[in-house]
Protein backbone atom coordinates (compact mmCIF):
# COMPACT_ATOMS: atom_id res chain seq x y z
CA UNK A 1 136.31 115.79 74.53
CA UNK A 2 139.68 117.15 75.86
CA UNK A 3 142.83 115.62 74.85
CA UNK A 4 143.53 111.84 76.67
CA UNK A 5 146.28 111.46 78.40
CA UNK A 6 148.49 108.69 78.20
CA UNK A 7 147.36 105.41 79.60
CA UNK A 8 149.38 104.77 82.65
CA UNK A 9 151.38 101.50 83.25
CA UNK A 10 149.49 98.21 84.14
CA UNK A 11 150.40 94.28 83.52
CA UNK A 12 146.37 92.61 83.82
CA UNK A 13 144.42 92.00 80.81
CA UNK A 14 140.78 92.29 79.94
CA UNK A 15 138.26 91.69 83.19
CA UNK A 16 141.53 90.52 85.34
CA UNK A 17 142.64 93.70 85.45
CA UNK A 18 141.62 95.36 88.81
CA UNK A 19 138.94 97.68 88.27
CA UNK A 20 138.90 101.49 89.16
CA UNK A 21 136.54 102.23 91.55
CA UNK A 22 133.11 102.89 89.82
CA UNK A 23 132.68 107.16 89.73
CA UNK A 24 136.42 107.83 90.51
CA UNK A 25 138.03 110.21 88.10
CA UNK A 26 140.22 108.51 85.53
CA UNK A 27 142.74 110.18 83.03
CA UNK A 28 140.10 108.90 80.13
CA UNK A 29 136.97 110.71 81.41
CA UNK A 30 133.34 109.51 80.38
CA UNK A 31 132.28 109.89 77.00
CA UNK A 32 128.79 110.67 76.34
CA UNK A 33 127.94 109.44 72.88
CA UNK A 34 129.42 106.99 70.45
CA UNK A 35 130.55 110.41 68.79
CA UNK A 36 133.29 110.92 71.44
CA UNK A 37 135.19 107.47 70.90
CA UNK A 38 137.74 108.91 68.84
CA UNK A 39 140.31 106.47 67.45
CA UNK A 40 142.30 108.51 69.93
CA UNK A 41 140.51 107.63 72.94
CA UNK A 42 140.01 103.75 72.07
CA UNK A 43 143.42 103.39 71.34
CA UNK A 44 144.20 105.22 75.14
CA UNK A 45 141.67 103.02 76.77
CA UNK A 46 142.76 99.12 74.92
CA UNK A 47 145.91 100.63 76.02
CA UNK A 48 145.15 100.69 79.61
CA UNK A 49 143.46 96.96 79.55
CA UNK A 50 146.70 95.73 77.61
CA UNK A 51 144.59 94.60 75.21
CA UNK A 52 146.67 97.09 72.66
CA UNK A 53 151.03 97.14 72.11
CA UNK A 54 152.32 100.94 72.49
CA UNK A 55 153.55 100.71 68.65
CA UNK A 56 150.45 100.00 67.18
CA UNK A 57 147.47 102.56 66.99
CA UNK A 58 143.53 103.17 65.95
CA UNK A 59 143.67 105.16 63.01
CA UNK A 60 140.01 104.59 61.90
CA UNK A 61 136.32 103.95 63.95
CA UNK A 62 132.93 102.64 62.56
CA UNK A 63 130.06 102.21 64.63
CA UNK A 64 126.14 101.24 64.02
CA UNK A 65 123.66 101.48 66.72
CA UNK A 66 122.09 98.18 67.74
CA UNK A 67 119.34 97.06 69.87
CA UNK A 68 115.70 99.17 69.89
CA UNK A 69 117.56 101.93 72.61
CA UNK A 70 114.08 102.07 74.52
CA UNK A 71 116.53 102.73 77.56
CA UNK A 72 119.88 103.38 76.78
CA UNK A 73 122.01 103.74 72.89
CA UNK A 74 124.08 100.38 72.07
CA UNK A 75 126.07 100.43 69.37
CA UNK A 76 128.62 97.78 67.56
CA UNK A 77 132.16 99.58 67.02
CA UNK A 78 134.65 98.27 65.00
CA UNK A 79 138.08 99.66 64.09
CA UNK A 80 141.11 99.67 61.65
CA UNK A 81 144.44 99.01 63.62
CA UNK A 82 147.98 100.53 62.37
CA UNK A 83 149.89 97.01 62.39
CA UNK A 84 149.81 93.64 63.76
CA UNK A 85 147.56 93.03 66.65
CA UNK A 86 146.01 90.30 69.11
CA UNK A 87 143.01 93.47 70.34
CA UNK A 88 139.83 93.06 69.87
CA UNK A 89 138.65 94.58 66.44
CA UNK A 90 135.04 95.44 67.53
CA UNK A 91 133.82 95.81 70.92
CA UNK A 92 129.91 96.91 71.67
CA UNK A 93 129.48 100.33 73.85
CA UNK A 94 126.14 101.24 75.49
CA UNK A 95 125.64 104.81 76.96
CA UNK A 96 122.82 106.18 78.79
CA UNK A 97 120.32 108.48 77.01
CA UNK A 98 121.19 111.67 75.91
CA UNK A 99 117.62 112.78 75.20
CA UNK A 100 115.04 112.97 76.87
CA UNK A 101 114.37 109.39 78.32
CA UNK A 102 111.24 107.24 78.93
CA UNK A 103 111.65 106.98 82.54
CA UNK A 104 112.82 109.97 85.49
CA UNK A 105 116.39 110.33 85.64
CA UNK A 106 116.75 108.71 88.96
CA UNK A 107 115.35 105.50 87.79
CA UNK A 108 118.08 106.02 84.26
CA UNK A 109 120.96 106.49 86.82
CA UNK A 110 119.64 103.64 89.24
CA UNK A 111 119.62 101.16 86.00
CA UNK A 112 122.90 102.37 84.75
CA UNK A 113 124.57 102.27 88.36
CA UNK A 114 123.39 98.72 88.86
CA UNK A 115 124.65 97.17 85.62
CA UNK A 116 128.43 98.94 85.50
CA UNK A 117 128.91 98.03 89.59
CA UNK A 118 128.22 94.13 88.45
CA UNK A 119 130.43 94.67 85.29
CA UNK A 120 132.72 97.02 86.98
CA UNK A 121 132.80 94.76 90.59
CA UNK A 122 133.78 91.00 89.17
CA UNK A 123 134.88 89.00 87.16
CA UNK A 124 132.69 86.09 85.74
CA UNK A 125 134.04 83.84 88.53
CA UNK A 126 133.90 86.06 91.39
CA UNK A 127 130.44 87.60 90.25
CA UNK A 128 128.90 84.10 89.67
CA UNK A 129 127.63 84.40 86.49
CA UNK A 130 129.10 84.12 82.75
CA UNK A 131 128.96 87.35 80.84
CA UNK A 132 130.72 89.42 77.74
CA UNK A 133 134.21 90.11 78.74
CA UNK A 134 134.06 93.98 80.40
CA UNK A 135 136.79 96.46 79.18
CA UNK A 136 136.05 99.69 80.94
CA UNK A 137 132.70 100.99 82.91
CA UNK A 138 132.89 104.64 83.16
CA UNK A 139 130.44 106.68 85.29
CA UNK A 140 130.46 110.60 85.73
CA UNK A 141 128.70 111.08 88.99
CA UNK A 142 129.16 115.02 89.43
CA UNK A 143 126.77 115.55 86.19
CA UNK A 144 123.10 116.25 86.92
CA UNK A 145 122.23 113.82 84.16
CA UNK A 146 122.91 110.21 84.29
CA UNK A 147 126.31 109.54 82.39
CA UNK A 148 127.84 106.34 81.79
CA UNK A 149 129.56 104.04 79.22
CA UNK A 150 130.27 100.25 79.09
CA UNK A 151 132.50 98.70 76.62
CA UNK A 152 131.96 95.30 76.64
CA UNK A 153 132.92 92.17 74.25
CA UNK A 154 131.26 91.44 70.96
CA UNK A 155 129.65 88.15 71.41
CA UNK A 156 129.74 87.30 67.41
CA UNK A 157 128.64 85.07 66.61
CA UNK A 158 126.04 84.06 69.30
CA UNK A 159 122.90 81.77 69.19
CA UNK A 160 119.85 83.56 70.15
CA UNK A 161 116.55 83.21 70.46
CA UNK A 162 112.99 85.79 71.04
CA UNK A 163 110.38 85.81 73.33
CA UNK A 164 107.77 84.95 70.69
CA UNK A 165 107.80 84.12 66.99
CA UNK A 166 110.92 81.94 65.95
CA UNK A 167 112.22 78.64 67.08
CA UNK A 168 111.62 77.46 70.65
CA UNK A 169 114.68 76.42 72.41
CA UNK A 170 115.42 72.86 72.78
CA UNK A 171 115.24 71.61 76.10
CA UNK A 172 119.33 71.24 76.58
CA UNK A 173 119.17 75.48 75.90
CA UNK A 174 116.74 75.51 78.58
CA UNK A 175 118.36 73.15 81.33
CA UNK A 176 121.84 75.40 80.19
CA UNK A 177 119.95 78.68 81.28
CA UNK A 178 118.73 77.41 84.65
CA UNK A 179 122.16 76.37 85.34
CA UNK A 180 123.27 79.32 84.56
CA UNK A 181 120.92 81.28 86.55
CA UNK A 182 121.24 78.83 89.52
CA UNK A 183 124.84 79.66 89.54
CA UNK A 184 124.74 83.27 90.19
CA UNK A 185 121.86 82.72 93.12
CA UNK A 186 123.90 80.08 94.70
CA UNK A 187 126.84 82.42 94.66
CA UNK A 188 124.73 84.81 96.98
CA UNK A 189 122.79 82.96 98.42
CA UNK A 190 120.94 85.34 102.02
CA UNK A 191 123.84 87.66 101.47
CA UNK A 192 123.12 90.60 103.33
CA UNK A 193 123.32 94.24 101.79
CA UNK A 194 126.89 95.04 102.29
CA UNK A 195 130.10 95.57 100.73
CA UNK A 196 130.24 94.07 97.96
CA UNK A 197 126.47 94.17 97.10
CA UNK A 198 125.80 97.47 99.03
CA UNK A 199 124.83 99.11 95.47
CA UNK A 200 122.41 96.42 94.87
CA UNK A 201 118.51 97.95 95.59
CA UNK A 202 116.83 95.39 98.19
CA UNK A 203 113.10 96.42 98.42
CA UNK A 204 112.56 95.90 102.30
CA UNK A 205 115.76 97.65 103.57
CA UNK A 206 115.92 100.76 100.85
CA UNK A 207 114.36 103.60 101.17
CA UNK A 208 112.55 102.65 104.68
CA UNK A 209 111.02 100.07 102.82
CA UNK A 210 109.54 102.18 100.46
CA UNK A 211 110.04 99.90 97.56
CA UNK A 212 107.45 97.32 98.71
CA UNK A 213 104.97 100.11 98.27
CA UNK A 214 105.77 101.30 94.92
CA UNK A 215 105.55 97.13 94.19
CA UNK A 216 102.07 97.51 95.64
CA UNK A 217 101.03 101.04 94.05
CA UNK A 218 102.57 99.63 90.25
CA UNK A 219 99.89 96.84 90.78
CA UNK A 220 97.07 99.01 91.60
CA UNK A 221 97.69 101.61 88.40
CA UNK A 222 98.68 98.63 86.19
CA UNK A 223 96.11 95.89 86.52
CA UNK A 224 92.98 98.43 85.22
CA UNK A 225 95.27 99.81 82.90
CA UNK A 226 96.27 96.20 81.57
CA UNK A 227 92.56 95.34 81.29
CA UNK A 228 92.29 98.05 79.07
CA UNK A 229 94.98 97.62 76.85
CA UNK A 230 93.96 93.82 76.52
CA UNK A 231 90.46 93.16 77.55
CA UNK A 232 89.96 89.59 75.75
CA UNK A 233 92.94 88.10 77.36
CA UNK A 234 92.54 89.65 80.90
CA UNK A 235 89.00 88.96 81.40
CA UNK A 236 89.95 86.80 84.31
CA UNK A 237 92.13 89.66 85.91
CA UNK A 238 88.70 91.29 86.29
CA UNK A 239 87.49 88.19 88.53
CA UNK A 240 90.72 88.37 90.44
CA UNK A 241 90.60 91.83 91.17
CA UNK A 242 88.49 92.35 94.37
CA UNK A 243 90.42 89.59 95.76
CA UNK A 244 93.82 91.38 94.70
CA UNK A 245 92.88 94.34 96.00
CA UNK A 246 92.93 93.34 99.90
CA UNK A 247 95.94 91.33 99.59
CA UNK A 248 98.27 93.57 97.79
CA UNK A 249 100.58 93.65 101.07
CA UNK A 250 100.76 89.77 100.98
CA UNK A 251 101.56 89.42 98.15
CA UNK A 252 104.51 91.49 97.67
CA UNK A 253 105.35 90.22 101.54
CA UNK A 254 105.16 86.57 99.85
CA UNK A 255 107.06 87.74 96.67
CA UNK A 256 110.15 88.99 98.51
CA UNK A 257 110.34 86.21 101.42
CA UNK A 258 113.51 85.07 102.38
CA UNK A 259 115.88 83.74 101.35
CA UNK A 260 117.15 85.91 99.11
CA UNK A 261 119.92 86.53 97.03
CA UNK A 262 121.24 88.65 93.98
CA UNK A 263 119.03 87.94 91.12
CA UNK A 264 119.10 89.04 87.48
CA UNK A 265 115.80 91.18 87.51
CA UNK A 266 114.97 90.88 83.58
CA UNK A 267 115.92 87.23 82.55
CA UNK A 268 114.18 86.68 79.93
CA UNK A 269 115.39 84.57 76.78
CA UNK A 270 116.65 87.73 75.08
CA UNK A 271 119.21 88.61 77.57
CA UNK A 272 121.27 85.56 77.30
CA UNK A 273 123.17 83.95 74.29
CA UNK A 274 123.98 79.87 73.95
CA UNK A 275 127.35 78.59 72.44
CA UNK A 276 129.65 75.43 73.78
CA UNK A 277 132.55 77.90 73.72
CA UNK A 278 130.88 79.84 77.38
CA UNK A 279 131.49 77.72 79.98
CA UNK A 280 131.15 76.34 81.77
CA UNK A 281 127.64 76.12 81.11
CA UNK A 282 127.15 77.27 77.04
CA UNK A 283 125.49 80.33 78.80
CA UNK A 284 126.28 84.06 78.41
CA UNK A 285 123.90 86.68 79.64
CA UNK A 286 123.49 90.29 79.16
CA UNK A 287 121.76 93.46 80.55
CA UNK A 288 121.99 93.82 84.56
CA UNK A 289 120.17 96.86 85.37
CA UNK A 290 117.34 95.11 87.09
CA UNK A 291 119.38 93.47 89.77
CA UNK A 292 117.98 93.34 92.90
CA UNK A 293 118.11 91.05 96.31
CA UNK A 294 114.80 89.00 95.70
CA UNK A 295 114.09 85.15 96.02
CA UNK A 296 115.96 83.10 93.26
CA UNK A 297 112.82 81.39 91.69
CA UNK A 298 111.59 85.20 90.69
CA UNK A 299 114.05 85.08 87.84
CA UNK A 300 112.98 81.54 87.45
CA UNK A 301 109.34 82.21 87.43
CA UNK A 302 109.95 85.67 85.13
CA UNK A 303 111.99 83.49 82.75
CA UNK A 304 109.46 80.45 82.04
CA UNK A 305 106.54 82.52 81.35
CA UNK A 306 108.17 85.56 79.30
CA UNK A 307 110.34 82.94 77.31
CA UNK A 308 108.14 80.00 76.81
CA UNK A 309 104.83 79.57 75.22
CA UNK A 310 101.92 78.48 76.87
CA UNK A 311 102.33 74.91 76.01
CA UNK A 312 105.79 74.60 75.75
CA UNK A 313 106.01 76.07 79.71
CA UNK A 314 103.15 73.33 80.94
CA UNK A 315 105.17 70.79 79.03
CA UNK A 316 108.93 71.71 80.81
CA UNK A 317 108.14 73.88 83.83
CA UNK A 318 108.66 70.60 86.46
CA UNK A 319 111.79 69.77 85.01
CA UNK A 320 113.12 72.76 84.93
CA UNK A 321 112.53 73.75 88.15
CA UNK A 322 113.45 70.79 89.79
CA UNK A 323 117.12 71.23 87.47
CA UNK A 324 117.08 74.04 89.17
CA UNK A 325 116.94 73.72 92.59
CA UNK A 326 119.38 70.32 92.00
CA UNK A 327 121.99 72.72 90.84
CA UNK A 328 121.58 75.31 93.85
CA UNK A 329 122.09 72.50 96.06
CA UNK A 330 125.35 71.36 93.73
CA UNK A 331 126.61 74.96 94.14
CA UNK A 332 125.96 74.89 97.76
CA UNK A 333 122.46 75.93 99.41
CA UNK A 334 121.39 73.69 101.91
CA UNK A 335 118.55 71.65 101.06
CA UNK A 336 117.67 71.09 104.15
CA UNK A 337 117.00 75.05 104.27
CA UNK A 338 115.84 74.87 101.04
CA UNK A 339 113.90 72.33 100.16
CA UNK A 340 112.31 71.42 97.19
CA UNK A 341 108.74 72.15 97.98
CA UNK A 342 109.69 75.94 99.10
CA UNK A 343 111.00 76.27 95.51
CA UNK A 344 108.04 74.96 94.15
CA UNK A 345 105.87 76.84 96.16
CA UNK A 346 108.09 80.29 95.93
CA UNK A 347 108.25 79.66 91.79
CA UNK A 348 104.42 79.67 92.15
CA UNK A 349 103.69 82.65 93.97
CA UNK A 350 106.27 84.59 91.78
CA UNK A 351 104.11 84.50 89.06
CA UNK A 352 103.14 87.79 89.59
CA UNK A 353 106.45 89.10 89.55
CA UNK A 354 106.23 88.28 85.47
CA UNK A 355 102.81 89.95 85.40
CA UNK A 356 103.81 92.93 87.75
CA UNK A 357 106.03 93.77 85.04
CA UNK A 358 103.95 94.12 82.39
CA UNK A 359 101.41 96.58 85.17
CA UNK A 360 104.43 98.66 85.00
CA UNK A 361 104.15 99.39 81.76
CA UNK A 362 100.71 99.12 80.87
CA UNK A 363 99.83 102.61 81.87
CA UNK A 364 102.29 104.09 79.42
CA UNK A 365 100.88 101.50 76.46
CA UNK A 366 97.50 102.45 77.11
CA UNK A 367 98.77 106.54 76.27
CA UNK A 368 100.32 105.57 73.59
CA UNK A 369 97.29 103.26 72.08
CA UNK A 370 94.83 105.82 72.72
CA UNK A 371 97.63 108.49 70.61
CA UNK A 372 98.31 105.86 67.92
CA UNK A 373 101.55 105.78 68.33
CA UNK A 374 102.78 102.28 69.54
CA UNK A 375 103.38 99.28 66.59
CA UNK A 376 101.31 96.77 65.64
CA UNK A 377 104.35 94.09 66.50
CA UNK A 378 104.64 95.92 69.95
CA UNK A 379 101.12 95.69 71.23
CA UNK A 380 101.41 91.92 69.97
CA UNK A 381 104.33 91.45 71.93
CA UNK A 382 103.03 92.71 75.08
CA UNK A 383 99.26 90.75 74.41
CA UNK A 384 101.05 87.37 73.94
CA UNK A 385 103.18 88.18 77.31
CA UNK A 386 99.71 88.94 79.26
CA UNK A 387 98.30 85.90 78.22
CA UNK A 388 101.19 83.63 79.02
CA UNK A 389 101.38 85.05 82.59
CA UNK A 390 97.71 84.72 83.37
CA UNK A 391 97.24 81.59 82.04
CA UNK A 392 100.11 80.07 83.94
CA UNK A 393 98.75 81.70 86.82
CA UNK A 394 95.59 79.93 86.76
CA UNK A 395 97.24 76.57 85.82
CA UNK A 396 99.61 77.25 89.00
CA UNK A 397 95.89 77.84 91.40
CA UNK A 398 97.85 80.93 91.75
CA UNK A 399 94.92 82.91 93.51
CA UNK A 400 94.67 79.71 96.03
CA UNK A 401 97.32 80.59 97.19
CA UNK A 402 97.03 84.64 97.65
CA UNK A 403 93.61 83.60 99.42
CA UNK A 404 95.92 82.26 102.13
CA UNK A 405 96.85 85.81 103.27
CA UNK A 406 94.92 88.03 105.04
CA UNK A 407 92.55 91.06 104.10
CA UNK A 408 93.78 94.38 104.10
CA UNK A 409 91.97 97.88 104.03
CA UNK A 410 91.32 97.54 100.25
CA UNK A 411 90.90 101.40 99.42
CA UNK A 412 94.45 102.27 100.83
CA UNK A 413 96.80 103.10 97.92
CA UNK A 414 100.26 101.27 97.65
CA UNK A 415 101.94 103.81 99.53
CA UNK A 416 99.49 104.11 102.31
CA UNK A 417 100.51 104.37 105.93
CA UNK A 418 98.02 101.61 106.14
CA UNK A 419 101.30 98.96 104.91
């Protein structure tokens, strides 16, 4: 990288510090690998948070990469300092892909652009939601290739748990994350798409609308493809599917009905960490590039049944929705607008938006089963995830209620003129 300037004069600390506009030039430009943050560079951009005294310096930089990079390259940096010093001594920086990535670029850059505006935008309090302290999100826009880096806090040490295997979270963990969530919904509660959420994708408005269909196409390539990749555990899908097949406009109509608001997108239990010391609900969460407008209770709905196990989600699922909906109306949604059996009812029919996720990806599982080249602990992963969604989707009479709608055409694909 060329030579950094100097970081130029500023008083704010950490994520109070005024953010540059998200794509603007800066004096620090946009490194593209963990490579290219020299002790030079950090020591340029701590200075510019005032997280770093002019007389003391980075003279060395470690780094390991973290996470499984299936989208982007995390890694956890720490550095050596040249004296005294209240910084940070490790800080984690994700990057978009260099190589060649398992999704178009557009989608990369979408993901990317999504996450640094929410890091880049607010502040925990003004964005509604507790997250890791952000100390710079960079984006080169004028590169053909999607180009960004995020340096964000190190949460050590954190309490964490995974979708399946391990401990299940005690209920006060659980009752933490939907007051957590419910935060950030109330926050935007039927905000329209403007400044400051006009980067945020909302499926009806975008693209002429054009979202909804790739909803509806995703379903119609993924269920088959799911029923191949798991046939014992999607048996029922099978029974479902001539039924699905005419209703694929309701549903996604039914899975995006107002109100909506900014929701997470991915919130599942690996994408948040649980300590007393985040307030002020012992909440932290991570990984934004799903956001979207949608109705609240589809991060709700995507949580319980890609968190929980079967039992452990029949068990809770009533409480925790109905802590839930208590704290939107605490944070300040009417209730009267609101009430408690549209949240119930909305929670029920978003079912499918935990399922519709896993049609996404099924087509690319089934290539990779029939080349032998996806893990045993993978496929397992994904299995335990179909089963958890269909089953709660028959305890929940979910096809009752997608009976409700009305036929459509049936041979049309997703994006037909037909919806």
């Amino acid at each position: 990288m060329k030579q950094v300037a100097p970081a130029p004069p500023c008083e704010e600390k950490g994520d109070d510090l005024p953010m540059m506009k998200l794509g603007k030039r800066t004096f620090l430009g946009v490194p593209r690998s963990v490579e290219e943050l020299s002790a030079e560079w950090l020591t340029s951009a701590l200075r510019y948070k005032r997280l770093l005294q002019d007389d003391v310096h980075i003279i060395s930089v470690e780094y390991k990469a973290i996470g499984d990079g299936a989208i982007g390259e995390v890694y956890a940096v720490s550095f050596t300092f040249s004296g005294p010093t209240t910084s940070p001594a490790t800080l984690v920086a994700k990057f978009s892909p260099r190589g060649k990535a398992p999704l178009p670029s557009f989608v990369i850059r979408s993901i990317f652009k999504a996450e640094a505006h929410f890091y880049n935008d607010f502040s925990p309090a003004t964005g509604g939601l507790c997250r890791p302290t952000c100390y710079l999100a960079l984006y080169n826009p004028r590169r053909w290739k999607p180009t960004f880096c995020i340096l964000l806090e190190d949460l050590q040490p954190k309490a964490s748990f995974t979708r399946i295997g391990g401990d299940n979270p005690q209920v006060g963990i659980l009752l933490s994350y939907m007051r957590g969530i419910a935060r950030l919904h109330a926050r935007w509660w039927a905000h329209p798409k403007a400044p400051p959420l006009d980067w945020v994708l909302h499926p009806a408005k975008d693209f002429g609308g054009l979202a909804l269909r790739v909803f509806m196409r995703t379903a119609k390539l993924g269920l088959p493809a799911l029923v191949k990749c798991f046939p014992a555990v999607c048996q029922l899908l099978l029974s479902w599917m001539p039924v699905l097949r005419k209703r694929h406009r309701f549903i996604v109509q039914e899975c995006f009905r107002p109100p909506l608001t900014l929701t997470h997108g991915d919130a599942h239990i690996e994408n948040a960490f649980f300590d007393e010391r985040w307030k002020p609900d012992g909440v932290v969460f991570i990984d934004f590039g799903n956001m979207m407008f949608s109705p609240g209770v589809s991060d709700v709905a995507f949580f319980l049944l890609h968190s929980l196990g079967i039992e452990v989600r029949r068990k809770l699922e009533e409480q925790l929705l109905a802590h839930y909906h208590s704290c939107l109306i605490t944070f300040g949604v009417d209730e009267r607008s609101y009430p408690y059996a549209q949240c119930w009812r909305d929670y029920r029919f978003n079912m499918w938006r935990g399922l519709l996720s896993l049609c996404a990806m099924a087509p690319g599982l089934r290539k990779r089963m029939m080349k032998k080249t996806i893990g045993d602990d993978e496929m397992h992963l994904y299995e335990e995830l179909c089963r958890r969604c269909i089953t709660a989707m028959q305890d929940q009479c979910w096809l009752d209620l997608v009976q409700e709608g009305d036929e459509g055409c049936g041979p049309c694909s997703g994006i037909s003129c037909c919806y």
